[in-house]
C-alpha atoms as a PDB file:
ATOM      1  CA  UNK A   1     142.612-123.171 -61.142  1.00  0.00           C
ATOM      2  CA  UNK A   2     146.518-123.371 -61.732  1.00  0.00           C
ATOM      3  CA  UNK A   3     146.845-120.367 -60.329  1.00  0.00           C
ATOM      4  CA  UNK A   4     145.016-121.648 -57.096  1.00  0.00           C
ATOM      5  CA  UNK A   5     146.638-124.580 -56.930  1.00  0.00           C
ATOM      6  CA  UNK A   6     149.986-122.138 -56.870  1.00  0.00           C
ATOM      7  CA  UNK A   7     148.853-120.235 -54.054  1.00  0.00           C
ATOM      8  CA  UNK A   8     146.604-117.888 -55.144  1.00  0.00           C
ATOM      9  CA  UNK A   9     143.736-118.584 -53.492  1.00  0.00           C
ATOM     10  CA  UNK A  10     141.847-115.189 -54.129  1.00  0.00           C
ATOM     11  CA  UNK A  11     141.122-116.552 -58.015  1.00  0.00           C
ATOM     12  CA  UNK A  12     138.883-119.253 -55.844  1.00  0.00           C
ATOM     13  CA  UNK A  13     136.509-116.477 -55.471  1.00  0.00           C
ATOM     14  CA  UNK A  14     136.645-116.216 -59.155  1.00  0.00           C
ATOM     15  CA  UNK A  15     136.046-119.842 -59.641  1.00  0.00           C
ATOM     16  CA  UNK A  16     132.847-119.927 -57.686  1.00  0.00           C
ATOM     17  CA  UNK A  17     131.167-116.693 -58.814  1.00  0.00           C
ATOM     18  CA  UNK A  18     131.585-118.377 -62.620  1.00  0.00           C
ATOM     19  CA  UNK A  19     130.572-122.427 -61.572  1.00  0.00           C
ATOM     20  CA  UNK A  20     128.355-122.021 -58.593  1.00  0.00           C
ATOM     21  CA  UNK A  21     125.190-121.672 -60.647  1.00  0.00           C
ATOM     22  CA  UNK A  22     125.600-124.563 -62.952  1.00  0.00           C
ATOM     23  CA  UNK A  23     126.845-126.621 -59.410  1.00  0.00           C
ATOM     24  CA  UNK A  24     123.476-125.042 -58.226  1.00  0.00           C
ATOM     25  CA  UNK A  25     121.561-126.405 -61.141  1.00  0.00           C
ATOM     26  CA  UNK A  26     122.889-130.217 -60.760  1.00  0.00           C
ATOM     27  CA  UNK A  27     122.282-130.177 -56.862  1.00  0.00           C
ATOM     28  CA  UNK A  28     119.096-128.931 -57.210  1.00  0.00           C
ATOM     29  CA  UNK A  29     118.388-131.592 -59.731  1.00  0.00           C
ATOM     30  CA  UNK A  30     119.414-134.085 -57.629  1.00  0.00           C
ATOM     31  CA  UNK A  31     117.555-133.299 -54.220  1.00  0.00           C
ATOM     32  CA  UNK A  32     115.629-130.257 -54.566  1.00  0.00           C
ATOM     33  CA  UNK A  33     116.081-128.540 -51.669  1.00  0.00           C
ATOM     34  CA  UNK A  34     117.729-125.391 -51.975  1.00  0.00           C
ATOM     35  CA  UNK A  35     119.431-124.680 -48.499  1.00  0.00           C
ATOM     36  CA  UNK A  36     121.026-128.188 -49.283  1.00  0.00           C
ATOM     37  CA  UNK A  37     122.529-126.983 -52.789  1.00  0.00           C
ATOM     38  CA  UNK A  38     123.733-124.476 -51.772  1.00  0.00           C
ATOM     39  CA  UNK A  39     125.437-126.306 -48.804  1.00  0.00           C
ATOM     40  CA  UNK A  40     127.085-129.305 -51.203  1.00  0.00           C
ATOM     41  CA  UNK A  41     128.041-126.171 -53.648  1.00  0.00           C
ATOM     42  CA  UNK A  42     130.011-124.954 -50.929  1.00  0.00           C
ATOM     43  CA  UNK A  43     131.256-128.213 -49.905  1.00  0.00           C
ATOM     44  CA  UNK A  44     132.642-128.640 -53.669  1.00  0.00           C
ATOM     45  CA  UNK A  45     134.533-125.419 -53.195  1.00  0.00           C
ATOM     46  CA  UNK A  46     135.976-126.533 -49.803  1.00  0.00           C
ATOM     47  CA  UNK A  47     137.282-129.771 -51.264  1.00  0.00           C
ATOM     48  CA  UNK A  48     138.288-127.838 -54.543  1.00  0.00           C
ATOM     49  CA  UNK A  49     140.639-125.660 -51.721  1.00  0.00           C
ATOM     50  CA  UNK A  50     141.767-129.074 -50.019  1.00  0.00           C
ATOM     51  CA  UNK A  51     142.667-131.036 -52.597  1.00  0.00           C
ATOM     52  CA  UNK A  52     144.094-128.372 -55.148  1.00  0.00           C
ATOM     53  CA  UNK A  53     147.380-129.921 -55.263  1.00  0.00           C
ATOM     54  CA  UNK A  54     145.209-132.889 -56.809  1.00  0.00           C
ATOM     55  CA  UNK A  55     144.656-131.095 -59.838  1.00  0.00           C
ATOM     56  CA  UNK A  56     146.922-131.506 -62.640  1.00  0.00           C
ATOM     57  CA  UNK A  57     145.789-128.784 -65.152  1.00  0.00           C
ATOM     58  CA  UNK A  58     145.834-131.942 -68.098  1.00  0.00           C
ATOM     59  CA  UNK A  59     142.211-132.030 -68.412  1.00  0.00           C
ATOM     60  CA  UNK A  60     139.456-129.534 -68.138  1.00  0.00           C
ATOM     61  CA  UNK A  61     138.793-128.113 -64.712  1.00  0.00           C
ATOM     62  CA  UNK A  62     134.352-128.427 -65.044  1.00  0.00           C
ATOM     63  CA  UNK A  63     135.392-131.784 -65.871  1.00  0.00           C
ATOM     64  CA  UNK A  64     137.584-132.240 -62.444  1.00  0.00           C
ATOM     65  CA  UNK A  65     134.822-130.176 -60.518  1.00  0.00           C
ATOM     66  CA  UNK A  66     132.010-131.918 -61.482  1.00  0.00           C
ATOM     67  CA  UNK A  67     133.937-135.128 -60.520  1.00  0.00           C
ATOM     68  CA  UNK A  68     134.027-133.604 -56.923  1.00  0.00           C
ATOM     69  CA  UNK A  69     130.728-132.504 -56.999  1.00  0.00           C
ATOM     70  CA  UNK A  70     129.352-135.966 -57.475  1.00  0.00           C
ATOM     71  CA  UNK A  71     131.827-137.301 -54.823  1.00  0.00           C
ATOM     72  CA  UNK A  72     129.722-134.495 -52.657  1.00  0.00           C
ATOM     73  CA  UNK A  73     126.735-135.642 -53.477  1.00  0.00           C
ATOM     74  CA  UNK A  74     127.166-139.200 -52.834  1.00  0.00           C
ATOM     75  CA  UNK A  75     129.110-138.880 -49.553  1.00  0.00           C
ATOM     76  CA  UNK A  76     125.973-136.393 -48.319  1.00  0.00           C
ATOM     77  CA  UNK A  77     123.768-138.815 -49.156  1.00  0.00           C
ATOM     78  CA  UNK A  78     125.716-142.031 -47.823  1.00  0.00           C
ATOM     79  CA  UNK A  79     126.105-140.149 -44.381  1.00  0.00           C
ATOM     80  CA  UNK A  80     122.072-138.949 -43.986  1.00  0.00           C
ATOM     81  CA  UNK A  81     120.264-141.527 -45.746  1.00  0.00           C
ATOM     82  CA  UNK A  82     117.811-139.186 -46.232  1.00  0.00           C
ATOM     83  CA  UNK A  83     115.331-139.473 -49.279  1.00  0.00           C
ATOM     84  CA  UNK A  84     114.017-136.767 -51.325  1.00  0.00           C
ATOM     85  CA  UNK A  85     110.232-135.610 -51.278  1.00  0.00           C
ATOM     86  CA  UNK A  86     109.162-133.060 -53.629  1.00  0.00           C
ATOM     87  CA  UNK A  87     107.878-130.107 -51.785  1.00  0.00           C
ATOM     88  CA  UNK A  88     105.124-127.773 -52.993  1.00  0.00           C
ATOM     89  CA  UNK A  89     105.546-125.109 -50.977  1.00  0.00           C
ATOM     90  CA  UNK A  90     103.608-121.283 -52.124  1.00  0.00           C
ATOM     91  CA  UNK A  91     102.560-123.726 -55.647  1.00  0.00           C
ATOM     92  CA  UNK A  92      99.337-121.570 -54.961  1.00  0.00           C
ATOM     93  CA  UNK A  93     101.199-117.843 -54.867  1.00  0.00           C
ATOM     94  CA  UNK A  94     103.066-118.698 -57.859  1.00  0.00           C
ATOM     95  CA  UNK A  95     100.107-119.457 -59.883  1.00  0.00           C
ATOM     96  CA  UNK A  96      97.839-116.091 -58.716  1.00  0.00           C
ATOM     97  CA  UNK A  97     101.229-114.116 -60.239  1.00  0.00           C
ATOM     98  CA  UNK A  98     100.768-115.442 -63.500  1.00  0.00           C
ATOM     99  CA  UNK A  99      98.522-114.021 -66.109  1.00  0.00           C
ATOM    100  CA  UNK A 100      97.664-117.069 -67.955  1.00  0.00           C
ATOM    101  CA  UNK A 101      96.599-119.153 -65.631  1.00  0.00           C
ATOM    102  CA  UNK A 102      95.403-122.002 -67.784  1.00  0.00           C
ATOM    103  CA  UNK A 103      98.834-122.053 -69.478  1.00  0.00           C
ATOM    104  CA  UNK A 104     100.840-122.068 -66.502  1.00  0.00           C
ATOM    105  CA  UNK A 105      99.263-124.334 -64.720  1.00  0.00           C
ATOM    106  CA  UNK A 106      99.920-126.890 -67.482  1.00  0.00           C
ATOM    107  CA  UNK A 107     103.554-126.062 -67.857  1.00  0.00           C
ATOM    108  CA  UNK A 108     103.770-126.161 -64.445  1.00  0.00           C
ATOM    109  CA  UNK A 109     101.724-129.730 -64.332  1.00  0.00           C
ATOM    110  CA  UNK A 110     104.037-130.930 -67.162  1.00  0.00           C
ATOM    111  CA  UNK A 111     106.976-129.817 -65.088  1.00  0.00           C
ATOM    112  CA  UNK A 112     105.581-131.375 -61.969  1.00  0.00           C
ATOM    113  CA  UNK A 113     104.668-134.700 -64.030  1.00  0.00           C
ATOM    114  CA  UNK A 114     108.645-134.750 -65.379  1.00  0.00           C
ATOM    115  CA  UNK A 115     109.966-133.930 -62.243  1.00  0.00           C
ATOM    116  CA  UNK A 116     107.902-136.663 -60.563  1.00  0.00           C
ATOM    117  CA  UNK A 117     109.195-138.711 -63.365  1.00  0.00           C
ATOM    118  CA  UNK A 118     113.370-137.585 -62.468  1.00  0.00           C
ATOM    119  CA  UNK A 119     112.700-138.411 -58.711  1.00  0.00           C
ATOM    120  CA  UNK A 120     111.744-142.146 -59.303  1.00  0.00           C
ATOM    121  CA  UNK A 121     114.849-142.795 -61.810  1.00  0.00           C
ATOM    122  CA  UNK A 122     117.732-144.814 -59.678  1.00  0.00           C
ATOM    123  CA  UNK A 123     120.210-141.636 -58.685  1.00  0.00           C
ATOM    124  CA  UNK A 124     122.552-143.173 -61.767  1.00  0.00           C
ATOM    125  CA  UNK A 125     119.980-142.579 -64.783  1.00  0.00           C
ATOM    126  CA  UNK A 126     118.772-139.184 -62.479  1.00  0.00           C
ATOM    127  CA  UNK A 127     122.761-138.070 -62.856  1.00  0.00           C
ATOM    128  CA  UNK A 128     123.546-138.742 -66.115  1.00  0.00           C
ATOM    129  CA  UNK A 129     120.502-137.294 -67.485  1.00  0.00           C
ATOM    130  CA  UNK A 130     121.221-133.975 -65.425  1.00  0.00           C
ATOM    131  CA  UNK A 131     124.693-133.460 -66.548  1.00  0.00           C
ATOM    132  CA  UNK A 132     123.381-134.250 -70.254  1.00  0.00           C
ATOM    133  CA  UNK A 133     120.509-132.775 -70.444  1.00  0.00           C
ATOM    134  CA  UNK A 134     120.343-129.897 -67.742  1.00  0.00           C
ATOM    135  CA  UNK A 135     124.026-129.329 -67.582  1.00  0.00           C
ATOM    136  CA  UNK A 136     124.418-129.319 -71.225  1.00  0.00           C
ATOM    137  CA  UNK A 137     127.512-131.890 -70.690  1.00  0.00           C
ATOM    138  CA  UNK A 138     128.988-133.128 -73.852  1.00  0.00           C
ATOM    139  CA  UNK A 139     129.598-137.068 -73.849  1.00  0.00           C
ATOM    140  CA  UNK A 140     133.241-137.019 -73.757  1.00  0.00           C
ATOM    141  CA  UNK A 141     133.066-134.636 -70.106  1.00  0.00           C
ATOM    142  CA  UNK A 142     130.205-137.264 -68.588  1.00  0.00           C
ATOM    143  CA  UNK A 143     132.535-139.936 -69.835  1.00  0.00           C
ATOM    144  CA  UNK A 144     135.330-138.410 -67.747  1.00  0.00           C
ATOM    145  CA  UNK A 145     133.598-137.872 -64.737  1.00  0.00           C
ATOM    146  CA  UNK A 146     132.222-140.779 -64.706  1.00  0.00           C
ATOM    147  CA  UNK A 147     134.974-143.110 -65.514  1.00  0.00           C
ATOM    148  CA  UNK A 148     133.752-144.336 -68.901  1.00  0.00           C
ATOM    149  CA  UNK A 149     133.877-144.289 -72.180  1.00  0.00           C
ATOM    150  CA  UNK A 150     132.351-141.669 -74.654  1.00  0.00           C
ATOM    151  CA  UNK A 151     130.216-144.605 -75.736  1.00  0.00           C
ATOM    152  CA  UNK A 152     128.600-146.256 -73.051  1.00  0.00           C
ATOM    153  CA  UNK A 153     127.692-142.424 -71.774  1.00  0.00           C
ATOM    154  CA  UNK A 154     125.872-142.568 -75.057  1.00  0.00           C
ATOM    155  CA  UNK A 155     124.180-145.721 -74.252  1.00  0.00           C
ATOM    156  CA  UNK A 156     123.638-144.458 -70.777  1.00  0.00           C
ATOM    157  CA  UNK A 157     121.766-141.740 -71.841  1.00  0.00           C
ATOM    158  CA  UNK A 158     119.629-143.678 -74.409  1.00  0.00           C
ATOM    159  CA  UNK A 159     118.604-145.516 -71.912  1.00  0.00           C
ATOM    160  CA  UNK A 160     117.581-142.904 -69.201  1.00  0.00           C
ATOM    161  CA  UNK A 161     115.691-141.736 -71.554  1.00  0.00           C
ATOM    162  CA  UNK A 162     113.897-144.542 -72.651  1.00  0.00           C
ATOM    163  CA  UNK A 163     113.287-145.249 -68.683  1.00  0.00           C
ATOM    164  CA  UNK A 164     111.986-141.474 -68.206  1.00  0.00           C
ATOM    165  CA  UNK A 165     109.553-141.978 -71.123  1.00  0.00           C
ATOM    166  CA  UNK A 166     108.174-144.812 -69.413  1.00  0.00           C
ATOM    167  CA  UNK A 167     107.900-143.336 -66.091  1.00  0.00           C
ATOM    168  CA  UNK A 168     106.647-139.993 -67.396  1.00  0.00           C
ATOM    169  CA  UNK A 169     103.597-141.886 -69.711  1.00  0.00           C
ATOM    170  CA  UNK A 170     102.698-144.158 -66.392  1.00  0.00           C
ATOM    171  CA  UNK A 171     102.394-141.074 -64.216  1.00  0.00           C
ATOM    172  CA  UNK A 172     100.624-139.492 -66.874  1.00  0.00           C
ATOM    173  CA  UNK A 173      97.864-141.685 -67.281  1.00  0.00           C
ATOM    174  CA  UNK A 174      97.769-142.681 -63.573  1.00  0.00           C
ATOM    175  CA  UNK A 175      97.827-139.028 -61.760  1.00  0.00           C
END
């Protein structure tokens, strides 16, 4: 990234072969629609370009992306107002493919039932749990993209949880 921020902009194209996936990952956890991910990815990497004289080369660059990336997501979201519905689009196709049917269809019940569970979580306890959980964020990196303290990411994340437990056992027992 220093060298980007030097002038070098081909080592952008570097930069987003290695991050776009895991920028992928946390978009798609956040409003599961894939033409929109990888929209906001690219958005990330236009504002990475734009504001590369921003970055400082202290601290570590996922840290400084990720930061931008939730900047992205918010800002999409402020400007459509749209809401999320989870789509089940060719469920049926992907089910015929598999060869264990019975066990698929639970995993992919379980996954449904979580997922379910995600999309009802205020976008805070959504976010933190993706970069934790699905990002594989240590504390210390939420902390510093979020603004806070090692922890009260800890205590964040405790109480996600706790929150995604509840929702999960309620849709369980009423779906």
């Amino acid at each position: 990234m220093l060298k980007v921020k030097d002038g070098d902009l081909d080592k952008l194209g570097l930069l987003f072969e290695r991050y776009k996936k895991p920028l992928y990952g946390f978009f798609y956890g956040m409003t599961k629609d894939q033409e929109l991910c990888e929209d906001l990815v690219q958005n990330v990497f236009f504002r990475i370009l734009k504001y590369r004289y921003l970055f400082r080369g202290e601290g570590d660059f996922k840290t400084w992306m990720f930061h931008i990336a939730r900047n992205v997501n918010h800002d999409h979201f402020r400007k459509t107002k749209w809401k999320h519905k989870e789509s089940i689009d060719n469920w049926e196709e992907r089910l015929e493919s598999e060869e264990d049917r019975a066990t698929q269809f639970r995993q992919d019940e379980e996954m449904q039932l979580l997922s379910m569970a995600m999309d009802r979580l205020p976008e805070d306890k959504r976010e933190i749990l993706l970069l934790s959980k699905f990002q594989e964020k240590k504390y210390k990196e939420i902390g510093d993209i979020l603004g806070c303290s090692e922890g009260a990411v800890k205590v964040k994340v405790f109480r996600a949880l706790q929150e995604l437990k509840e929702v999960y056992q309620h849709l369980e027992k009423h779906l």
